[in-house]
Protein backbone atom coordinates (compact mmCIF):
# COMPACT_ATOMS: atom_id res chain seq x y z
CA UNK A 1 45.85 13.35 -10.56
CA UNK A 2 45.13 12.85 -14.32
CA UNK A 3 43.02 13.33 -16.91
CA UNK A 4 40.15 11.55 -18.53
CA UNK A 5 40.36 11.59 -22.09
CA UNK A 6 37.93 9.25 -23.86
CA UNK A 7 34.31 10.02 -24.77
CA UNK A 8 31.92 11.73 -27.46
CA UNK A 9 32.48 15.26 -26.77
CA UNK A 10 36.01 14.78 -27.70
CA UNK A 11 35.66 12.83 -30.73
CA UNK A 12 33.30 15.60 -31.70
CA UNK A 13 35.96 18.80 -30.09
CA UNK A 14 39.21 17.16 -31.87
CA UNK A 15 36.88 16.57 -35.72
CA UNK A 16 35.81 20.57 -34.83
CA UNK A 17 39.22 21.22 -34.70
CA UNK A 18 40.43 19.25 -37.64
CA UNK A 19 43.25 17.01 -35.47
CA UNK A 20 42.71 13.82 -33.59
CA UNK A 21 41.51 12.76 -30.34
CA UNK A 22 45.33 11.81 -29.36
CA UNK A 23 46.59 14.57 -30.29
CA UNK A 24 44.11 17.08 -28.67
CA UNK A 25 43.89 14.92 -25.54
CA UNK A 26 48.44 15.54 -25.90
CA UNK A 27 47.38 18.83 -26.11
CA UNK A 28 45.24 19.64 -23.06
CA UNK A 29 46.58 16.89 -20.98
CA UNK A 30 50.21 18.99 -21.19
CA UNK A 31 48.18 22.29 -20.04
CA UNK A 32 46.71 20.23 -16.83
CA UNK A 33 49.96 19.13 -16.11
CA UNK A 34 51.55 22.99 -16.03
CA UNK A 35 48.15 24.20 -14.43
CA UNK A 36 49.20 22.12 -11.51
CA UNK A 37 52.71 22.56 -12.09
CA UNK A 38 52.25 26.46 -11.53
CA UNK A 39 49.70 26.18 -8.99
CA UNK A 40 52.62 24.45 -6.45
CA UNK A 41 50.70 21.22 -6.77
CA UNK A 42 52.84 17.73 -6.35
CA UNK A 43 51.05 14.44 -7.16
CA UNK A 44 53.07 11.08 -6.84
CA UNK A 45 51.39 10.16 -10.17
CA UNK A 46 49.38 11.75 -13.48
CA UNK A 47 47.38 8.82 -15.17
CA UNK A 48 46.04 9.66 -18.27
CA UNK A 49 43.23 7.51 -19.50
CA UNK A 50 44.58 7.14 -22.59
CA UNK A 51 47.48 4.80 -21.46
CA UNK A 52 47.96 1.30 -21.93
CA UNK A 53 48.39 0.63 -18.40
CA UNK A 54 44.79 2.07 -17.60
CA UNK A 55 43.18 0.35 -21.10
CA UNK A 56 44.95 -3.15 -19.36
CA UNK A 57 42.82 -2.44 -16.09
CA UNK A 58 40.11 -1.00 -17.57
CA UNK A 59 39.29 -4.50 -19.98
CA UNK A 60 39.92 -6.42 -16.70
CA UNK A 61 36.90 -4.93 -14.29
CA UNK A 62 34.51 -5.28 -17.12
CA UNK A 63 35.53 -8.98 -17.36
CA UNK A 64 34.90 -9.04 -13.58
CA UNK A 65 31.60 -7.48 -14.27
CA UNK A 66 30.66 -9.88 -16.81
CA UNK A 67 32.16 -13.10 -14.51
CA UNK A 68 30.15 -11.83 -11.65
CA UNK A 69 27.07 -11.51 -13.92
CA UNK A 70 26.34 -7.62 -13.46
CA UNK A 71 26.01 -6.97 -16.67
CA UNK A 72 23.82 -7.86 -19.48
CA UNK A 73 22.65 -6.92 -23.12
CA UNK A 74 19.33 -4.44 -23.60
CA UNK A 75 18.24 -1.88 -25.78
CA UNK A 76 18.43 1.83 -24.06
CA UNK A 77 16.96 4.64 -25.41
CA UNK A 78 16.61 8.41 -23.51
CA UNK A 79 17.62 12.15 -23.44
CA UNK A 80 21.68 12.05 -23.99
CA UNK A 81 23.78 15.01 -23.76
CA UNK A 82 26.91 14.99 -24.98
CA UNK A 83 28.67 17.74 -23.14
CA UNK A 84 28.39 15.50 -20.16
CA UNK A 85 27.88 12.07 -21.39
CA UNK A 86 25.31 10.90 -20.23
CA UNK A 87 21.49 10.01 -20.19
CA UNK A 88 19.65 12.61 -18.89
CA UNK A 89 16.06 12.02 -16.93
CA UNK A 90 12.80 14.06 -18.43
CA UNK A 91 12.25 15.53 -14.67
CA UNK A 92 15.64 17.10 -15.11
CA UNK A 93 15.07 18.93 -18.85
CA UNK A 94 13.62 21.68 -19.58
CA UNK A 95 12.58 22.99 -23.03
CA UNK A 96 14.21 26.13 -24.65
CA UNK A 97 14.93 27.56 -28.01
CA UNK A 98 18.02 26.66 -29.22
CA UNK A 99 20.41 29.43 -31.25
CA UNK A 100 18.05 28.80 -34.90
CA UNK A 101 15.18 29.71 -32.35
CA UNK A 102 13.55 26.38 -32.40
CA UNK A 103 12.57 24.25 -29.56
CA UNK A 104 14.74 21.98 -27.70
CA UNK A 105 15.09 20.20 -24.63
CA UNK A 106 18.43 20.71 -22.49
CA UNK A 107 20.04 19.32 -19.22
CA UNK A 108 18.18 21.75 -16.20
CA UNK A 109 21.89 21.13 -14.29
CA UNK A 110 24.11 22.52 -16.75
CA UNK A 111 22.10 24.09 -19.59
CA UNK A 112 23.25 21.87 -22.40
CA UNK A 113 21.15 20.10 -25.34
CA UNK A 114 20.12 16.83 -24.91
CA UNK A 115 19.65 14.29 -28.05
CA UNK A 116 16.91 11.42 -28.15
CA UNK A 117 19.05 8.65 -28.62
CA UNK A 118 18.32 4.96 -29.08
CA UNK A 119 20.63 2.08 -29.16
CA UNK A 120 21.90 -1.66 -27.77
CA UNK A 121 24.03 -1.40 -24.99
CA UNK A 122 25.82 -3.60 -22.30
CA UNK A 123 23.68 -2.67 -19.24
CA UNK A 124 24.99 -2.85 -15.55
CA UNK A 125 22.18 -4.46 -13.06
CA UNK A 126 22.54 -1.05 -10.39
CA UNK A 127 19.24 -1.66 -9.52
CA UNK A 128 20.55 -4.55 -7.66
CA UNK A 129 22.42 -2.69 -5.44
CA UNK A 130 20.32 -0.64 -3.54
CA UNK A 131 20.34 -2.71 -0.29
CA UNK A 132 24.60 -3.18 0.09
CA UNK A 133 25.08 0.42 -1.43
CA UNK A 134 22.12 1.77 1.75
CA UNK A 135 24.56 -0.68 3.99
CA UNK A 136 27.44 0.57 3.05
CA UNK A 137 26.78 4.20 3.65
CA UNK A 138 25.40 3.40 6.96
CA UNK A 139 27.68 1.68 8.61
CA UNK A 140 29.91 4.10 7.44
CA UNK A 141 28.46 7.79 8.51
CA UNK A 142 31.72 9.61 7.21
CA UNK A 143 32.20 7.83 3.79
CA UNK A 144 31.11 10.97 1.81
CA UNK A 145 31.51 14.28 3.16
CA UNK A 146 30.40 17.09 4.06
CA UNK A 147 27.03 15.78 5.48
CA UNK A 148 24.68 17.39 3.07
CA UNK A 149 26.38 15.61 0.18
CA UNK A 150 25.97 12.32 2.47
CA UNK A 151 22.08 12.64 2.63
CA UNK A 152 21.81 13.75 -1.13
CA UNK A 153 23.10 10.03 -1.69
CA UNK A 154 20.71 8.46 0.88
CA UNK A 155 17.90 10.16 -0.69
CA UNK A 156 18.73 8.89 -4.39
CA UNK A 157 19.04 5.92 -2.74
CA UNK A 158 15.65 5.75 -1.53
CA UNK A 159 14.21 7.23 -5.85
CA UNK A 160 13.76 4.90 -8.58
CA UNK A 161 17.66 3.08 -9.54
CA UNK A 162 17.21 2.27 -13.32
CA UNK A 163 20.11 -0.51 -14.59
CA UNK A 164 22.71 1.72 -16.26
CA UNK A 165 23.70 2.20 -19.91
CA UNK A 166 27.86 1.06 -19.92
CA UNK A 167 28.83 0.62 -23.28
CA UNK A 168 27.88 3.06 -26.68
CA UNK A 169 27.67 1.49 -30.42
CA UNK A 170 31.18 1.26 -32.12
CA UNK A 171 30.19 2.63 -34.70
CA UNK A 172 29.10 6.29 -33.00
CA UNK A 173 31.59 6.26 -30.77
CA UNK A 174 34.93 4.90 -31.81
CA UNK A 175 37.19 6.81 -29.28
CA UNK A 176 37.33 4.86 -26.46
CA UNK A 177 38.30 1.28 -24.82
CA UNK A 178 36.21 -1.61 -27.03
CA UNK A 179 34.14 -4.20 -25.22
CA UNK A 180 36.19 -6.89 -24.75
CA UNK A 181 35.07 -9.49 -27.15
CA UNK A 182 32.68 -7.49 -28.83
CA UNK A 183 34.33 -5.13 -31.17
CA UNK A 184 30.20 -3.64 -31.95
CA UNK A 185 30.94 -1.62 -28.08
CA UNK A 186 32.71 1.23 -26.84
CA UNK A 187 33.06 1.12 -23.33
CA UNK A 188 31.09 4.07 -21.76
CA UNK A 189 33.32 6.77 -21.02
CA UNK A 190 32.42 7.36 -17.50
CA UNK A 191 33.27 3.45 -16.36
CA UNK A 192 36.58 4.08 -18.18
CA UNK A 193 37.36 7.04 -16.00
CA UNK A 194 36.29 5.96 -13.09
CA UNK A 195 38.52 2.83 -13.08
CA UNK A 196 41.44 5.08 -13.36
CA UNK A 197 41.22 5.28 -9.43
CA UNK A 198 42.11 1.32 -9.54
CA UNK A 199 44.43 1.31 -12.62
CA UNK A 200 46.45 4.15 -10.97
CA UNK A 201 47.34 2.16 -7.95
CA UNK A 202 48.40 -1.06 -9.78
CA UNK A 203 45.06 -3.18 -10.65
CA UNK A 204 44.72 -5.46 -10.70
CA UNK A 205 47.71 -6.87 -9.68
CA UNK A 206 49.24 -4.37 -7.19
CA UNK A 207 46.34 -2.41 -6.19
CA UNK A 208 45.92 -4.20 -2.62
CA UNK A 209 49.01 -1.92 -0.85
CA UNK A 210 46.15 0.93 -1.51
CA UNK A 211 43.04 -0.17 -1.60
CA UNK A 212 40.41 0.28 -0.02
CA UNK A 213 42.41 2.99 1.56
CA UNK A 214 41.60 5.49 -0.98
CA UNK A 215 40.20 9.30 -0.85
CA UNK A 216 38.09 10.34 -3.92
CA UNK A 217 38.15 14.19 -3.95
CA UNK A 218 35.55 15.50 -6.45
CA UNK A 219 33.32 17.91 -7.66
CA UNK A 220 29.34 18.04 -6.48
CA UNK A 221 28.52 18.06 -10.39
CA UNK A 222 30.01 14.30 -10.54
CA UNK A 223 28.25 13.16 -6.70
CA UNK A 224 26.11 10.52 -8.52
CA UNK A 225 29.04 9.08 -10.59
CA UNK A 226 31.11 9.15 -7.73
CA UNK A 227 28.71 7.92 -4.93
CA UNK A 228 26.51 5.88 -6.61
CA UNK A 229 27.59 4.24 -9.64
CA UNK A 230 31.02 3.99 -8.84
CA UNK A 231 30.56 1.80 -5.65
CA UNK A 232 27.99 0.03 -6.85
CA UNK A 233 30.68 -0.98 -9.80
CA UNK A 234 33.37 -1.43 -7.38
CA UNK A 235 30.97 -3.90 -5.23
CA UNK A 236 29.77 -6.04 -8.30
CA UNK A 237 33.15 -6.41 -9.28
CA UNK A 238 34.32 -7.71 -5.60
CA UNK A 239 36.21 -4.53 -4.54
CA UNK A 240 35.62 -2.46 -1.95
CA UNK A 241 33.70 1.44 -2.17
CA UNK A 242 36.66 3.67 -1.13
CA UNK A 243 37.39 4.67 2.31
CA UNK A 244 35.36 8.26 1.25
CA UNK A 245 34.67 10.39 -0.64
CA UNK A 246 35.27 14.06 -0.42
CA UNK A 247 33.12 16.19 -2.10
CA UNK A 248 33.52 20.50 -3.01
CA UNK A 249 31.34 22.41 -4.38
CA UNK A 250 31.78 25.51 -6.99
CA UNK A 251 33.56 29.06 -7.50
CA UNK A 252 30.37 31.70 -8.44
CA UNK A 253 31.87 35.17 -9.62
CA UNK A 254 30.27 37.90 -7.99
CA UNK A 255 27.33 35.39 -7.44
CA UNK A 256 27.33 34.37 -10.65
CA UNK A 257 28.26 30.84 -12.10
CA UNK A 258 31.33 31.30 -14.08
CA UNK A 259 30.11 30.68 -17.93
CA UNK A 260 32.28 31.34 -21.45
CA UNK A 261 28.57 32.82 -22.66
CA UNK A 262 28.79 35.57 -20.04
CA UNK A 263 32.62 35.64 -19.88
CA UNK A 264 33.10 35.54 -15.86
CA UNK A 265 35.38 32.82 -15.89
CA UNK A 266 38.38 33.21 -14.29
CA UNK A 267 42.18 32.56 -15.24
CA UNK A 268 44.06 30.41 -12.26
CA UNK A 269 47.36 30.92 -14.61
CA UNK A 270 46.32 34.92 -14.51
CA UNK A 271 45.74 34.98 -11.11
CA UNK A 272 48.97 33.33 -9.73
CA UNK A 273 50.89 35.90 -11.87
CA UNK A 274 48.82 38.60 -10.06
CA UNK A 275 48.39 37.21 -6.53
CA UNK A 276 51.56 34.90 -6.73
CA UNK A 277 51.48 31.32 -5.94
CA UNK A 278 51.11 31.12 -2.74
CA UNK A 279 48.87 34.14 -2.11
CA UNK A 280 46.55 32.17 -5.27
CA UNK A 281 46.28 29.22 -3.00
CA UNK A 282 46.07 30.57 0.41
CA UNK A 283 42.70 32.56 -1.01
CA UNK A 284 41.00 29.70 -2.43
CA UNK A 285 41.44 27.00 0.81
CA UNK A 286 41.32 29.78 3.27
CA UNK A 287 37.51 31.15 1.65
CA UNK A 288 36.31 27.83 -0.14
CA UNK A 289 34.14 25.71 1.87
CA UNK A 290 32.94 22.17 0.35
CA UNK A 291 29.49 22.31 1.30
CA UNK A 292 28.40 25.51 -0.49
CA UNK A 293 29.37 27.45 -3.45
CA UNK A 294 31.86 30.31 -2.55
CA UNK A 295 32.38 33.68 -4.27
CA UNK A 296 35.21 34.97 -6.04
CA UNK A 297 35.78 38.45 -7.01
CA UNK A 298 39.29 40.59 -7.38
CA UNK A 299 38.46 43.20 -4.63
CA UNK A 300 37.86 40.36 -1.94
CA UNK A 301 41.02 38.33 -2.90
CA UNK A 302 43.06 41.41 -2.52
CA UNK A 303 41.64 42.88 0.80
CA UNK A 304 41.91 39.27 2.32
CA UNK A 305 45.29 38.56 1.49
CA UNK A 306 46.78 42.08 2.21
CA UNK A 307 44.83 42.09 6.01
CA UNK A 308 45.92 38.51 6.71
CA UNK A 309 49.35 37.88 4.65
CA UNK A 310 50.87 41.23 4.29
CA UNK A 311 49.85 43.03 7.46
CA UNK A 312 49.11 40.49 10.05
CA UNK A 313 51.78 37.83 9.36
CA UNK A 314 54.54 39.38 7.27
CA UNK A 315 54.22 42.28 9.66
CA UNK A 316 54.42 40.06 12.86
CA UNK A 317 57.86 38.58 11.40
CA UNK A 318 59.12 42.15 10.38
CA UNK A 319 58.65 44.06 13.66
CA UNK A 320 59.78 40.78 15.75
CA UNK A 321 62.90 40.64 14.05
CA UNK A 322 63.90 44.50 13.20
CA UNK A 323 67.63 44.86 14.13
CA UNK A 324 66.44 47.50 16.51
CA UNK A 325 64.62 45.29 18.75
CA UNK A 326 66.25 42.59 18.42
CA UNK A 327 70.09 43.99 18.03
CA UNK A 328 72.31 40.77 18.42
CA UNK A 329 69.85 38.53 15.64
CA UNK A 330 69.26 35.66 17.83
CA UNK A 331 66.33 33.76 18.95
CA UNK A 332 66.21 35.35 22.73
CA UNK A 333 65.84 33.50 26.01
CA UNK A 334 62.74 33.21 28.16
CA UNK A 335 62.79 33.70 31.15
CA UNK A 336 60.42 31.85 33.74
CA UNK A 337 60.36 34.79 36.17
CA UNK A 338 59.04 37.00 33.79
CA UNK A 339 56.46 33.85 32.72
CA UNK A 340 55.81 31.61 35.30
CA UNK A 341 53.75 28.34 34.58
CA UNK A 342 50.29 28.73 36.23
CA UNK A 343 47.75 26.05 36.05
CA UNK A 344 44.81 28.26 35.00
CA UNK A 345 44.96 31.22 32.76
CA UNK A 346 42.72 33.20 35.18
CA UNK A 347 45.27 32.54 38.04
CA UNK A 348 47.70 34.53 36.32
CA UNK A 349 47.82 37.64 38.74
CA UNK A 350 50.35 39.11 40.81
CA UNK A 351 53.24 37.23 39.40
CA UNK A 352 55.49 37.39 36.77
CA UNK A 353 54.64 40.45 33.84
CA UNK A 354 52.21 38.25 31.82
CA UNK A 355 48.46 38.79 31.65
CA UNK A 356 45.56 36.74 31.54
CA UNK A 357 45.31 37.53 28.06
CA UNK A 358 49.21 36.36 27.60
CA UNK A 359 48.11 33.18 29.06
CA UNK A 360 45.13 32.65 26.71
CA UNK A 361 47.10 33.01 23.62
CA UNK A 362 50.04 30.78 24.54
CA UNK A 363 46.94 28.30 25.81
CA UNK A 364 45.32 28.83 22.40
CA UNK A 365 49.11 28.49 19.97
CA UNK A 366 49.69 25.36 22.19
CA UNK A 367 46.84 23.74 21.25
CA UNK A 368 46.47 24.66 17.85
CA UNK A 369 48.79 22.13 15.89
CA UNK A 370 46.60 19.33 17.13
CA UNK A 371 43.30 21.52 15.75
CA UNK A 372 45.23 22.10 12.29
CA UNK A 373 45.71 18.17 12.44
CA UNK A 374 42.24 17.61 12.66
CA UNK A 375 41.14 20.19 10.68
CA UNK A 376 43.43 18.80 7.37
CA UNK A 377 42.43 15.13 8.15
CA UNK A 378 38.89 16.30 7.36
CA UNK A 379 39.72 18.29 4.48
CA UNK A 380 38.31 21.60 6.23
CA UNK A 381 41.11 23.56 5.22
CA UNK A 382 39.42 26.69 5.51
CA UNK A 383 38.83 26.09 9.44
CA UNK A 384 42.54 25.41 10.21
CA UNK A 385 43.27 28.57 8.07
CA UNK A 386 40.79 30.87 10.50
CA UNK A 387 41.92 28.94 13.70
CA UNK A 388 45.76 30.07 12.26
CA UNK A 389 44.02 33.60 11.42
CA UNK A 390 43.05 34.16 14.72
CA UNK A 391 46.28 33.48 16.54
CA UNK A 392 48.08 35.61 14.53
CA UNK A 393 45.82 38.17 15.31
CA UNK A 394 46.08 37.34 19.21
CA UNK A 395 49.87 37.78 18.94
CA UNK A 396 50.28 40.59 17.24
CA UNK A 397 47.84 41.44 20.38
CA UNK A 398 50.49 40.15 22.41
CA UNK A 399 53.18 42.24 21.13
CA UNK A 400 51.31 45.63 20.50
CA UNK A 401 50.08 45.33 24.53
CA UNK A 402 53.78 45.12 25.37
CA UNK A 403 55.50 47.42 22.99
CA UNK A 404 58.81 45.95 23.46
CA UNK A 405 60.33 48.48 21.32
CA UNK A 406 59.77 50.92 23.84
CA UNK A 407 61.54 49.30 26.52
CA UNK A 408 64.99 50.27 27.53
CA UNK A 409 67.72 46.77 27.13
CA UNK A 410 70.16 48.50 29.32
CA UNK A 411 67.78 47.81 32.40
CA UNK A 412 68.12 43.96 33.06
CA UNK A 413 64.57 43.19 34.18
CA UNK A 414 63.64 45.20 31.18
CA UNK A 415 66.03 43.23 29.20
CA UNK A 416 64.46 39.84 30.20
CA UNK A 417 61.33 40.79 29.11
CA UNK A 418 61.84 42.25 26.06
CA UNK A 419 63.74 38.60 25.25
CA UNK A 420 60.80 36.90 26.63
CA UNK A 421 58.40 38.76 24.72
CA UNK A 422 60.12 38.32 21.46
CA UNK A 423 60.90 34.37 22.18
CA UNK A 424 57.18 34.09 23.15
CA UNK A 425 56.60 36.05 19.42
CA UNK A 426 58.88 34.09 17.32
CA UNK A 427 57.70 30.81 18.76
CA UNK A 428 54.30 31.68 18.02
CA UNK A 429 55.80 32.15 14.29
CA UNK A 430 57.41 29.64 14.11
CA UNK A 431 54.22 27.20 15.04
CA UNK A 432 52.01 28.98 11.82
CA UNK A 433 55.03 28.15 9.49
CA UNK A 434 55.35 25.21 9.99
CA UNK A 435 51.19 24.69 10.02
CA UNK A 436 51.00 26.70 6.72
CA UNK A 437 53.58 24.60 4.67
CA UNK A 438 51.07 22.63 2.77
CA UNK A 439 48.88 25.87 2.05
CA UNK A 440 51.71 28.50 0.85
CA UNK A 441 55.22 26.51 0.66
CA UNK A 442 57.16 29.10 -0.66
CA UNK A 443 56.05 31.66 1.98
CA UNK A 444 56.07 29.03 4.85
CA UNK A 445 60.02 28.29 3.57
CA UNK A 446 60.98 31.50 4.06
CA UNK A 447 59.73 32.41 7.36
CA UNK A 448 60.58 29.60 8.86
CA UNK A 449 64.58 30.33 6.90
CA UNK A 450 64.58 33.45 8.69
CA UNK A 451 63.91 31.83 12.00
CA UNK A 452 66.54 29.58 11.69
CA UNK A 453 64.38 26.33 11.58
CA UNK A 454 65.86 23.78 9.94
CA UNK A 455 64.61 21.30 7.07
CA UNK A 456 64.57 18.16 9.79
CA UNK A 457 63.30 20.30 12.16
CA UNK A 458 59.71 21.26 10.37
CA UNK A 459 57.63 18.03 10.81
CA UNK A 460 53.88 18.67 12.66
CA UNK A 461 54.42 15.25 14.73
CA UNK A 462 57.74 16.85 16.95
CA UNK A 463 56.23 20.41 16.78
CA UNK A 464 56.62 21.61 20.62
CA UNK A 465 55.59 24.90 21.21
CA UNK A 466 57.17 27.09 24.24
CA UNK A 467 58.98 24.50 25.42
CA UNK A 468 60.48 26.84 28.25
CA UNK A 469 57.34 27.20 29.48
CA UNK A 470 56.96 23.59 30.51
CA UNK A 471 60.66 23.97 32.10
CA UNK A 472 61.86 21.83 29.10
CA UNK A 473 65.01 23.07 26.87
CA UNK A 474 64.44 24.64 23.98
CA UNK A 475 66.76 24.30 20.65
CA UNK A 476 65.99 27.46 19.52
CA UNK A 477 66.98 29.46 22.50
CA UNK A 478 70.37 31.20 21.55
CA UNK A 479 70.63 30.30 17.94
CA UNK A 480 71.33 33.02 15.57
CA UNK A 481 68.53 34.04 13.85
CA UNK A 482 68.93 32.96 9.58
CA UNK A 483 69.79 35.94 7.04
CA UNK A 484 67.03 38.11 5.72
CA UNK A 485 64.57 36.86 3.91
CA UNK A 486 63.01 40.19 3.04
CA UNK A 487 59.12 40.95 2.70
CA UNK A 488 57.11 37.88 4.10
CA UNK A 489 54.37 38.95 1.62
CA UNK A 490 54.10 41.91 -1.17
CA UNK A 491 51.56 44.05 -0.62
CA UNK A 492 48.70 43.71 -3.02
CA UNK A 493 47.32 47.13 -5.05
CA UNK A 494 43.50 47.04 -5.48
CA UNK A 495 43.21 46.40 -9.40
């Protein structure tokens, strides 16, 4: 992760503020860094563009550029808008009065002013890459995803590709990486930032161990630098387009795009001190899905995390381990009588005290680390969070159908299947702790502490489920169950 610090808008923000661009880019970087920092969120690196190490890199593609003969010199002029800098196309303005009431064109997408601006530039030949950028993307289906995002680039593909405007005159921008050997140019701001994918991972010495091996994850507002001119850079330098592309769309507020103007937006630092870290996260990846825009709003975060958190896991994990069902603390002992194997779920009459429906959920929790797998590989978070929703809901199913609190321990058959029922439940817990680790880590650690699972023993790629179902020994079976952890999850007021 990092932050990309050169450009216009904050020469303009840091000479509004009466400091420098260093020192407000020291200044906001340090409140990304705790963002993430409260938000649970490790990275194995935080570039920041404004490092030498990235300025190194960043003089060393354009060089390739200019070796490779992608770029040349031409006059630009166009609709520029400095909020998101860059050049703006006349189908995408629209005309508005600005705050003295007189006209003025601004950016359809995002609402800002736009600026007729004309100047000499270093221009990058994208027009010549049409054909092996239309290549790339078909031969590789799942480079950017979701799908819709996929055929957005296809179709640009297919419009008018104007060469590309890559540097800005010194003398209006002086905040940012000069042309090498042409102290007249300012690198444009968004070729800068983009190389910090590259300058991260070593380039251009060291950057082979990762690339082109690499997952973008980025925002639908940035598809086109992302997508288009980004490979098309990477290719005309001799690199590779990364392996893909992952792209998310926005947070609306009550249907409503969050704006300072209208003041909807919405405080992560606020909300993880109401909803706490983990209950923060698990929200956001269990209801935000990349293709579309997703709504937030207080009332839904709340009923969501009470039903699914509070009452549906942290209740699970209470009533399975209460001291009066299970006296002695220990992870109980299945027994096969009371749960024989059958080979089809719909077999399961006559024998043993499980139901069909016993038999669907331990088919379902057996089969659901490998879903999770998938599920995370393709970044669809918020399907392995509903497939983990709805076995929880299945076993507290399992345990309300068989009320083990009402059977009598003093009666030995009853006594094997209260321990069967409760080995059945905790296994099922212990699966969706270990599965929910990289979602809520804190909340994962301690239900899986109260189980008794240790660190070594929390990796997805040995995670057996019911082993004692498949007559194979169990680890668990016997050990003493770890201290208590208290409330899984705090129950959330409505605000």
């Amino acid at each position: 992760s990092g932050t990309d610090e050169h450009g216009l808008k904050i020469q303009q923000a840091a000479a509004a503020a009466g400091t420098s661009p260093p020192e407000l880019c020291q200044r906001v970087s340090g409140l990304f860094r705790q963002a993430l920092a409260q938000a649970g969120v490790s990275f194995t690196d935080f570039t920041r563009t404004s490092e030498p190490r990235h300025r190194r890199a960043v003089q060393h593609f354009w060089e390739a550029l200019c070796d490779r003969g992608a770029l040349y010199k031409g006059c630009y002029e166009g609709w520029y808008c400095t909020p998101e800098e860059c050049f703006v196309p006349e189908s995408q303005l629209r005309e508005r009065p600005n705050a003295q009431g007189h006209p003025c064109k601004v950016s359809l997408e995002s609402g800002h002013e736009v600026h007729w601006t004309r100047e000499e530039n270093y221009m990058f030949r994208l027009s010549a890459f049409r054909d092996p950028l239309q290549h790339w993307l078909r031969d590789n289906p799942r480079a950017i995803c979701p799908d819709p995002f996929y055929q957005r680039v296809l179709r640009w593909l297919d419009e008018d590709l104007p060469d590309l405007s890559v540097s800005r005159e010194r003398s209006r921008l002086q905040w940012g990486i000069p042309v090498p050997g042409d102290p007249t140019q300012t690198i444009y701001v968004w070729v800068d930032a983009l190389v910090n994918y590259l300058s991260v991972v070593g380039y251009p010495k060291s950057h082979g161990e990762w690339w082109p091996a690499a997952h973008h994850v980025v925002g639908k507002d940035i598809l086109k630098f992302h997508a288009l001119y980004w490979p098309a850079l990477l290719l005309a330098a001799g690199l590779a387009p990364p392996e893909r592309i992952l792209v998310h769309s926005h947070w609306t507020v009550r249907g409503q795009k969050m704006s300072k103007s209208l003041g909807n937006v919405v405080d992560p630092a606020m909300c993880v001190g109401q909803y706490g870290v983990d209950g923060f996260r698990y929200f956001l990846l269990r209801q935000g899905v990349p293709e579309r825009d997703c709504d937030y709003y207080d009332e839904k975060v709340v009923k969501l995390l009470n039903s699914e958190l509070a009452d549906a896991l942290g209740g699970l994990l209470n009533r399975s381990t209460a001291p009066s069902i299970n006296p002695s603390n220990t992870y109980p002992c299945f027994s096969e009588p009371c749960f024989p194997k059958v080979l089809n779920s719909r077999e399961a009459k006559g024998t043993g005290r499980a139901s069909a429906e016993d038999y669907e959920l331990v088919a379902a929790v057996a089969s659901l680390p490998a879903q999770v797998a998938g599920y995370f590989e393709a970044f669809q978070i918020y399907k392995a969070l509903e497939c983990i929703a709805q076995c929880v809901r299945q076993t507290n199913g399992f345990f309300q159908r068989h009320k083990p609190w009402k059977l009598d321990r003093r009666d030995t058959a009853e006594r094997l299947w209260v321990d069967t029922v409760l080995h059945v439940t905790l296994e099922c817990l212990r699966v969706y702790g270990t599965l929910l680790q990289p979602v809520v880590p804190h909340m994962a650690d301690k239900l899986l502490s109260r189980l008794a699972v240790g660190p070594g023993e929390r990796g997805l790629s040995d995670l057996t489920f019911l082993a004692r179902y498949d007559g194979k020994p169990c680890p668990f079976e016997g050990r003493q169950l770890g201290p208590d952890t208290g409330v899984l999850f705090q129950r959330l007021e409505k605000s």
